[in-house]
C-alpha atoms as a PDB file:
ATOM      1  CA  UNK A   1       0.000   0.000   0.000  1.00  0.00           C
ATOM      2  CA  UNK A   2       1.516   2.924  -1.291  1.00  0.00           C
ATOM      3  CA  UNK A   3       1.114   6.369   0.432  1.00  0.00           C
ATOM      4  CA  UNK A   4       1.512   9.860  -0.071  1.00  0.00           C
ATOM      5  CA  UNK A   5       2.141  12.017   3.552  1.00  0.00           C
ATOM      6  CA  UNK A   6       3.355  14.935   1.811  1.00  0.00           C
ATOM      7  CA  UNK A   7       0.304  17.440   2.524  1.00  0.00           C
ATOM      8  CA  UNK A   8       0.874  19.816   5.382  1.00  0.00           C
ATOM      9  CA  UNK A   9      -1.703  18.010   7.262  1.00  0.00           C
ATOM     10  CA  UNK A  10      -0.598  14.458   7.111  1.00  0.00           C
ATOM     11  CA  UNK A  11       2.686  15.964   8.241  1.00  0.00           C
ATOM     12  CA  UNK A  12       1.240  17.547  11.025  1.00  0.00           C
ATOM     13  CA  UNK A  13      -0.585  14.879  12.079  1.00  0.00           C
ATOM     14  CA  UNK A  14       2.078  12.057  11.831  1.00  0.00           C
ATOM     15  CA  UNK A  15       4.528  15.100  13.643  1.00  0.00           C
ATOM     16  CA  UNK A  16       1.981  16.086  16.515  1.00  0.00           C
ATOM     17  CA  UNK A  17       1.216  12.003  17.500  1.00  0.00           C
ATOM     18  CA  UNK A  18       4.381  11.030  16.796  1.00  0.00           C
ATOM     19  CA  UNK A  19       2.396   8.069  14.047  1.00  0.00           C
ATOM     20  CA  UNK A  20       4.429   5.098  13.146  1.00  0.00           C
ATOM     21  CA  UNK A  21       4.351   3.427   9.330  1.00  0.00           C
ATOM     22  CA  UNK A  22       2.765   1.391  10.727  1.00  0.00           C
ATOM     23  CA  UNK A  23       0.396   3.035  12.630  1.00  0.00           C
ATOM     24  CA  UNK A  24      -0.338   5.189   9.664  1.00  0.00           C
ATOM     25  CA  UNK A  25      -1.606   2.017   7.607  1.00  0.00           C
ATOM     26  CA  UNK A  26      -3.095   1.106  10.285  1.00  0.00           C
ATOM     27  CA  UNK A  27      -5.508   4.091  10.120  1.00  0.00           C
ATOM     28  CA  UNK A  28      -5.933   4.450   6.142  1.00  0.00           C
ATOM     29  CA  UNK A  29      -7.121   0.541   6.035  1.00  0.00           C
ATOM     30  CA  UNK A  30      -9.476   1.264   8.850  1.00  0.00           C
ATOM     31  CA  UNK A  31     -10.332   4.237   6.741  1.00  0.00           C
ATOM     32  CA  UNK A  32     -10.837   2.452   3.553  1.00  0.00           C
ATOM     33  CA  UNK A  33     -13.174  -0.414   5.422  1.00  0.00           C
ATOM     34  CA  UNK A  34     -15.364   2.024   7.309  1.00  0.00           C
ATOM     35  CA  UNK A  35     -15.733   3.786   4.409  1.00  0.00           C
ATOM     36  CA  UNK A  36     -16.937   1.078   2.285  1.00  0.00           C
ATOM     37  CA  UNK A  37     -19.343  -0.192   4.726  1.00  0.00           C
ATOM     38  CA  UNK A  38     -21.432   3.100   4.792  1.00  0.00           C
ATOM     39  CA  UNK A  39     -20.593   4.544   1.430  1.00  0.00           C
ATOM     40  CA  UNK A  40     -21.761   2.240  -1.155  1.00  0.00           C
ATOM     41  CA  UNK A  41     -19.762   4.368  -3.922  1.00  0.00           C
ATOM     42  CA  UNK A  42     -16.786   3.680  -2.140  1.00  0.00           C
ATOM     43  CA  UNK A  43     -15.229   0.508  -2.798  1.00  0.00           C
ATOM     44  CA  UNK A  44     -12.371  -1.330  -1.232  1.00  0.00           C
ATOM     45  CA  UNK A  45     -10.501  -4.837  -1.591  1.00  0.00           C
ATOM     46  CA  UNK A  46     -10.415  -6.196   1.838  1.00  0.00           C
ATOM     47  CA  UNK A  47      -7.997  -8.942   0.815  1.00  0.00           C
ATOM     48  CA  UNK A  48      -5.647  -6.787  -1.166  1.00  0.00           C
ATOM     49  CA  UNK A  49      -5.459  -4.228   1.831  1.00  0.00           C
ATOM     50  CA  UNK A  50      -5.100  -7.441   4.417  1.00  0.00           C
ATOM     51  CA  UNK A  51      -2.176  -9.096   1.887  1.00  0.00           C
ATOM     52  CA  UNK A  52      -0.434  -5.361   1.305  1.00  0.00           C
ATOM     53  CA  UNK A  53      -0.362  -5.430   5.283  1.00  0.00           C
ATOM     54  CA  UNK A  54       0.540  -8.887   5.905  1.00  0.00           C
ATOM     55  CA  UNK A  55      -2.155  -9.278   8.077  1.00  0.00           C
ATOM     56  CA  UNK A  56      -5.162 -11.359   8.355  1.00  0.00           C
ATOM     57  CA  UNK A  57      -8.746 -10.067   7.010  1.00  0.00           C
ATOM     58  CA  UNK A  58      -9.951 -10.668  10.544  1.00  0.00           C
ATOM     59  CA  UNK A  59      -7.468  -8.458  12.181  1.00  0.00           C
ATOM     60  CA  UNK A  60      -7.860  -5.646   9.599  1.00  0.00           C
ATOM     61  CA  UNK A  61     -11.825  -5.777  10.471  1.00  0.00           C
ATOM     62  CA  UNK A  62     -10.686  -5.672  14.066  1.00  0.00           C
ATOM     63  CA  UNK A  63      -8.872  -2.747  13.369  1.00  0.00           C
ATOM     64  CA  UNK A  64     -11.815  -1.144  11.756  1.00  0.00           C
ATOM     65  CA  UNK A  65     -14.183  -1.650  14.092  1.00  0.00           C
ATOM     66  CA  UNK A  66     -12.205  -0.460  16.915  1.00  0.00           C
ATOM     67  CA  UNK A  67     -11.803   2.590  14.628  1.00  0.00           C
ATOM     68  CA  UNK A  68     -15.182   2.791  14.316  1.00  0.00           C
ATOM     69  CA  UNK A  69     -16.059   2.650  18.116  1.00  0.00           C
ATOM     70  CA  UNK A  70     -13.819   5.403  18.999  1.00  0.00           C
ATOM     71  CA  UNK A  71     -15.359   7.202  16.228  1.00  0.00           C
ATOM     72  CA  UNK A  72     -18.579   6.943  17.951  1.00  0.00           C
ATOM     73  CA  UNK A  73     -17.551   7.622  21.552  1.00  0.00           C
ATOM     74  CA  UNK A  74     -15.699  10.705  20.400  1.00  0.00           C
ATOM     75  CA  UNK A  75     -18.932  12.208  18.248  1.00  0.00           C
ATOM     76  CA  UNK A  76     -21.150  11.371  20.797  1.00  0.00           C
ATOM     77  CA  UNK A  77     -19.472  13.181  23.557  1.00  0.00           C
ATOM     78  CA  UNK A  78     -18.438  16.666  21.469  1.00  0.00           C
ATOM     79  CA  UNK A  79     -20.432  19.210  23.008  1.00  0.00           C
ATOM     80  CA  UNK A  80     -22.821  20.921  20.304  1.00  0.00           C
ATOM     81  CA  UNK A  81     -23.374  24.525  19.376  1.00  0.00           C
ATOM     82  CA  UNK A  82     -21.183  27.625  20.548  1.00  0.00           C
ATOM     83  CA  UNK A  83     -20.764  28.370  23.926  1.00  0.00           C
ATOM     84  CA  UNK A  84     -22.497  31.329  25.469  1.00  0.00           C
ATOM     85  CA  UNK A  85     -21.282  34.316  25.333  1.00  0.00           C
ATOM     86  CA  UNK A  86     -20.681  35.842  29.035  1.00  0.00           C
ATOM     87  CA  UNK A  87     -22.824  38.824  30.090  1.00  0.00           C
ATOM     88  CA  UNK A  88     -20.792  42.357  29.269  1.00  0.00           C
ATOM     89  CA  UNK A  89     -20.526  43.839  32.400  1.00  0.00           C
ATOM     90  CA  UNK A  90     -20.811  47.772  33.685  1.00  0.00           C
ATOM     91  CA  UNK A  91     -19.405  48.694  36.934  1.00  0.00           C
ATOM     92  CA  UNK A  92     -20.631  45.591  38.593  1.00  0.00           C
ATOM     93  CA  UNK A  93     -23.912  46.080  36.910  1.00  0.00           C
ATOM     94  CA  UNK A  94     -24.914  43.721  34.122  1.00  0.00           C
ATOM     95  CA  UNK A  95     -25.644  45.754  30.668  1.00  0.00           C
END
């Protein structure tokens, strides 16, 4: 699996977590899987991605689906909306 990292936000990301090669194909295959389950004009070779890898189908599902679930947790638990804005104060007295 050949990838290109050279956008300023790859970098930044790989820089800022410190990402492994591994680690990095980790993500795009869990990516690619996700992707194909809920987007049925995206389309992905499970086997090819599991044989670029050296890994088994199973694990790269595993992989995925733990993607997924953190996915999940993370969206379900960002707080929505702006936060209010604070009252503007005069001398003590709210405006």
């Amino acid at each position: 699996m050949r990838l290109d990292l050279s956008s300023k936000r790859a970098k930044k990301l790989i820089r800022d977590y410190n990402l492994s090669e591994e680690e990095i194909l980790q993500i795009v295959a869990s990516a690619r899987i996700n992707l194909a389950t809920f987007d049925p004009e995206y389309r992905t070779n499970v086997t090819q991605i599991a044989d670029d890898l050296s890994k088994s189908r199973p694990t790269i599902y595993g992989w995925a689906d733990r993607a997924l679930s953190a996915t999940i947790h993370s969206l379900r638990n960002i707080r929505t909306g702006r936060p209010p804005k604070e009252k503007e104060r005069t001398n003590g007295v709210e405006a």
